[in-house]
Protein backbone atom coordinates (compact mmCIF):
# COMPACT_ATOMS: atom_id res chain seq x y z
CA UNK A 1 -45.20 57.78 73.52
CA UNK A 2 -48.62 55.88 73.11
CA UNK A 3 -51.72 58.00 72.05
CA UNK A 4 -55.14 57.29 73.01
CA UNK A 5 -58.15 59.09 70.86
CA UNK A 6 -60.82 60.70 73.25
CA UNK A 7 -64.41 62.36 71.96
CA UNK A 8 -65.15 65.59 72.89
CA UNK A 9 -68.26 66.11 70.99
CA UNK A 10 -69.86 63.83 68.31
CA UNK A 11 -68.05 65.48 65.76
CA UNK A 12 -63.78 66.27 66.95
CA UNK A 13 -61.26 63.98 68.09
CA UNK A 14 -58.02 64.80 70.09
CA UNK A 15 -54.83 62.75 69.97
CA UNK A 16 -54.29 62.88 73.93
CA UNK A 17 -50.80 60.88 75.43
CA UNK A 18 -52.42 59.24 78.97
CA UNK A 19 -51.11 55.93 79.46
CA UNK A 20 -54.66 54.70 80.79
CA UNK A 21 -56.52 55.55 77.58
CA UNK A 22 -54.41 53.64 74.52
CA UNK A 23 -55.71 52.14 71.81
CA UNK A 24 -55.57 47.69 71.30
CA UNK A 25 -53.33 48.49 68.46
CA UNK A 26 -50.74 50.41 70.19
CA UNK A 27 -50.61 48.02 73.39
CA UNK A 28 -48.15 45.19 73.83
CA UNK A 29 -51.01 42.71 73.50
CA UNK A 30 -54.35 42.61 72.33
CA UNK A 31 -57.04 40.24 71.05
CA UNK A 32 -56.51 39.16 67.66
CA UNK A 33 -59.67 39.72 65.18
CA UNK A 34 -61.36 37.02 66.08
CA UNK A 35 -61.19 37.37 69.76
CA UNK A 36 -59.99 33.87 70.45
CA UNK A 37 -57.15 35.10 72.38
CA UNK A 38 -53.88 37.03 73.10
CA UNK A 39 -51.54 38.20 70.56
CA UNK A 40 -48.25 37.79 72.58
CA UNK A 41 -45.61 34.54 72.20
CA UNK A 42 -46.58 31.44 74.05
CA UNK A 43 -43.55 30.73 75.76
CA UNK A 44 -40.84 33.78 76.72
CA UNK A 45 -38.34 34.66 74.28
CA UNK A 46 -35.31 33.19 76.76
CA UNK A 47 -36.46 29.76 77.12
CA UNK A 48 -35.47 27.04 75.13
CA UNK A 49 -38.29 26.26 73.34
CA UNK A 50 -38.26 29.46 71.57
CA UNK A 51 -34.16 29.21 69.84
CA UNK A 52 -33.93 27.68 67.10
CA UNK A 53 -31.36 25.53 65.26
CA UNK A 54 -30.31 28.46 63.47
CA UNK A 55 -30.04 30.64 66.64
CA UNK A 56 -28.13 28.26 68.88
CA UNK A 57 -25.79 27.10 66.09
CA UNK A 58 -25.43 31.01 65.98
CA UNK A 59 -24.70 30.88 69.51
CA UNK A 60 -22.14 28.53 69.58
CA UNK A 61 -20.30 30.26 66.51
CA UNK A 62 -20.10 33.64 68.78
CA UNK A 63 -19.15 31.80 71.92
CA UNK A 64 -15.84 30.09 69.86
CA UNK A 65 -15.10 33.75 68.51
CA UNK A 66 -15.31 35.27 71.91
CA UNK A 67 -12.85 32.95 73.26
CA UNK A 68 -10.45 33.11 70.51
CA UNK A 69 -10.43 36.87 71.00
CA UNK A 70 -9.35 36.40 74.61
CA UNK A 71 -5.69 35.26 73.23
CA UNK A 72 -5.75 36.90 69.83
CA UNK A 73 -8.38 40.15 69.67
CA UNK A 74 -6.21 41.70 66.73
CA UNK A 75 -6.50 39.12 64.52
CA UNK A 76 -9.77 37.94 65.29
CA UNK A 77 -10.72 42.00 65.05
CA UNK A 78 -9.57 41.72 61.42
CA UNK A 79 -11.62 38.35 60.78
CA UNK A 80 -15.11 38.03 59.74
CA UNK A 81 -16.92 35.12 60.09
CA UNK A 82 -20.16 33.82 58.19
CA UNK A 83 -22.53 31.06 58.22
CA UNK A 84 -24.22 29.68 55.28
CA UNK A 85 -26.96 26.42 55.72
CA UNK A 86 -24.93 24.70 52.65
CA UNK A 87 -21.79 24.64 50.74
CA UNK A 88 -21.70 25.34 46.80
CA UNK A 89 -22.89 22.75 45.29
CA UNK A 90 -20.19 22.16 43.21
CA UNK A 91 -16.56 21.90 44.74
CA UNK A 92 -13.36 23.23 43.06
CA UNK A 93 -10.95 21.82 41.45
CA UNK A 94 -8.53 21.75 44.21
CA UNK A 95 -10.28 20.53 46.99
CA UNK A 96 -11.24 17.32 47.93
CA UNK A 97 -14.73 15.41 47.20
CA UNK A 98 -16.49 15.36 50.39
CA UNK A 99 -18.64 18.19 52.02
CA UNK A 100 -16.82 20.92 53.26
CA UNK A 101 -17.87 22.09 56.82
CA UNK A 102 -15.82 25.64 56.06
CA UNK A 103 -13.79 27.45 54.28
CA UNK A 104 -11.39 29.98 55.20
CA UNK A 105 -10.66 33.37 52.50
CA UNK A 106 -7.84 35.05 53.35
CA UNK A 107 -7.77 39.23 53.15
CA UNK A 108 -7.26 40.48 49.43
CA UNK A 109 -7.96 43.76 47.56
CA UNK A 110 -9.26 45.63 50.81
CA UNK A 111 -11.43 42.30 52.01
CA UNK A 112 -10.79 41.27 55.76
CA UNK A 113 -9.98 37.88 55.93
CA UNK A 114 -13.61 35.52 56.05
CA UNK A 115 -14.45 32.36 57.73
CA UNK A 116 -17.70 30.44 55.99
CA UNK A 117 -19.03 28.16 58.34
CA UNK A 118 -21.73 25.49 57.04
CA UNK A 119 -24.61 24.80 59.47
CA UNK A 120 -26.30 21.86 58.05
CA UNK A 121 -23.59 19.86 57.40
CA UNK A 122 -21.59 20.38 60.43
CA UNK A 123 -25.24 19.28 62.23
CA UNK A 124 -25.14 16.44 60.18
CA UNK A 125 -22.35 14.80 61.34
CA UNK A 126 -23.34 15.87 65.19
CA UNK A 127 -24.83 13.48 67.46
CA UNK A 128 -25.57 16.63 69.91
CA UNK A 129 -25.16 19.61 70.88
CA UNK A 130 -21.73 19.34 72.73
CA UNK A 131 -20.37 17.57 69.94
CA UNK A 132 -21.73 20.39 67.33
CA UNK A 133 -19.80 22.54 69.66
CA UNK A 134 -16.41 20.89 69.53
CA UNK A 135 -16.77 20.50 65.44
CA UNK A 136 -17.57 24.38 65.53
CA UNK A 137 -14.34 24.72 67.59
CA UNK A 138 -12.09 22.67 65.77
CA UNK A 139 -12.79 24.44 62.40
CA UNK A 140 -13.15 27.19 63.44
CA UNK A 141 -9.69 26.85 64.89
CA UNK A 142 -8.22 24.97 62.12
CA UNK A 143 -9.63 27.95 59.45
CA UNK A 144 -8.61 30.49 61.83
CA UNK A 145 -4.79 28.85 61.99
CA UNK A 146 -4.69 28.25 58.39
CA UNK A 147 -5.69 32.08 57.44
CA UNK A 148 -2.75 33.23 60.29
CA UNK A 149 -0.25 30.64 58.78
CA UNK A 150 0.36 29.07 61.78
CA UNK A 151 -0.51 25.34 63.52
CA UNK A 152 -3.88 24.60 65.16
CA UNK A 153 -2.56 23.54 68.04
CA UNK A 154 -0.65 26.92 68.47
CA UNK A 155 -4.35 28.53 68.34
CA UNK A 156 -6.03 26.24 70.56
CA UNK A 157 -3.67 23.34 72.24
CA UNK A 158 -6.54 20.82 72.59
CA UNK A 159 -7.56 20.65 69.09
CA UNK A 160 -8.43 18.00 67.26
CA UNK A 161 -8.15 16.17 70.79
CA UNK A 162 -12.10 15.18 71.53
């Protein structure tokens, strides 16, 4: 409900609810304080200028979920998934040198099982954006396959195929 002040007299004001009377500040838009111009985004919220990296990597990440949970929605029900820009810094002592694009946790002491996902490497080694899918896709798939104890292939038959 948007309030608008109206004067009576010079000396009491009355909140009144009209929608042709409301005030700049509770509009949509209005001029900023310099009155060069609009306060509103250049550009609709939809189109792609306005997504960012962050947003469509985001994207993509739901979009692989979403079709894993069309052949598996209890396990993927009892899966989180996260995305971090960067791994730790530095890696443990049982994995292997180079940069990890996930990780997979499995469940443990009331946890769901957790799949990290790291943006700015997986990014890295994209050329585009259909290729940052299909890295998305395979780890997500191998992660997902290694939490269930079961081949990646048996999650998602063209794996590892592109």
């Amino acid at each position: 409900m948007s309030h608008a002040l109206s004067i009576h007299d010079e000396r009491s004001y009355e909140m009144q609810s009209s929608p042709e009377h409301i005030v700049p500040w509770l509009g949509s838009t209005y001029r900023d304080r310099h009155g060069r111009g609009m306060r509103q985004p250049m550009f609709h919220m939809k189109m792609p200028q306005y997504r960012t990296r962050q947003g469509t990597f985001d994207n993509l990440v739901i979009a692989q979920f979403k079709r894993l949970a069309t052949k598996f929605p209890k396990e993927v029900a009892q899966c989180d998934c996260a995305i971090e820009d960067v791994p730790p810094s530095v890696p443990l002592a049982w994995e292997e040198q180079r940069v990890a694009l996930s990780q997979g946790f499995p469940a443990q002491h009331g946890e769901r099982m957790r799949i990290v996902l790291y943006r700015m490497p997986i990014e890295h080694r994209s050329r585009d954006r259909y290729a940052c899918e299909l890295i998305i896709r395979d780890e997500i798939t191998k992660r997902f396959a290694q939490l269930l104890g079961k081949d990646p292939r048996d999650i998602d038959p063209q794996w590892d195929m592109d």
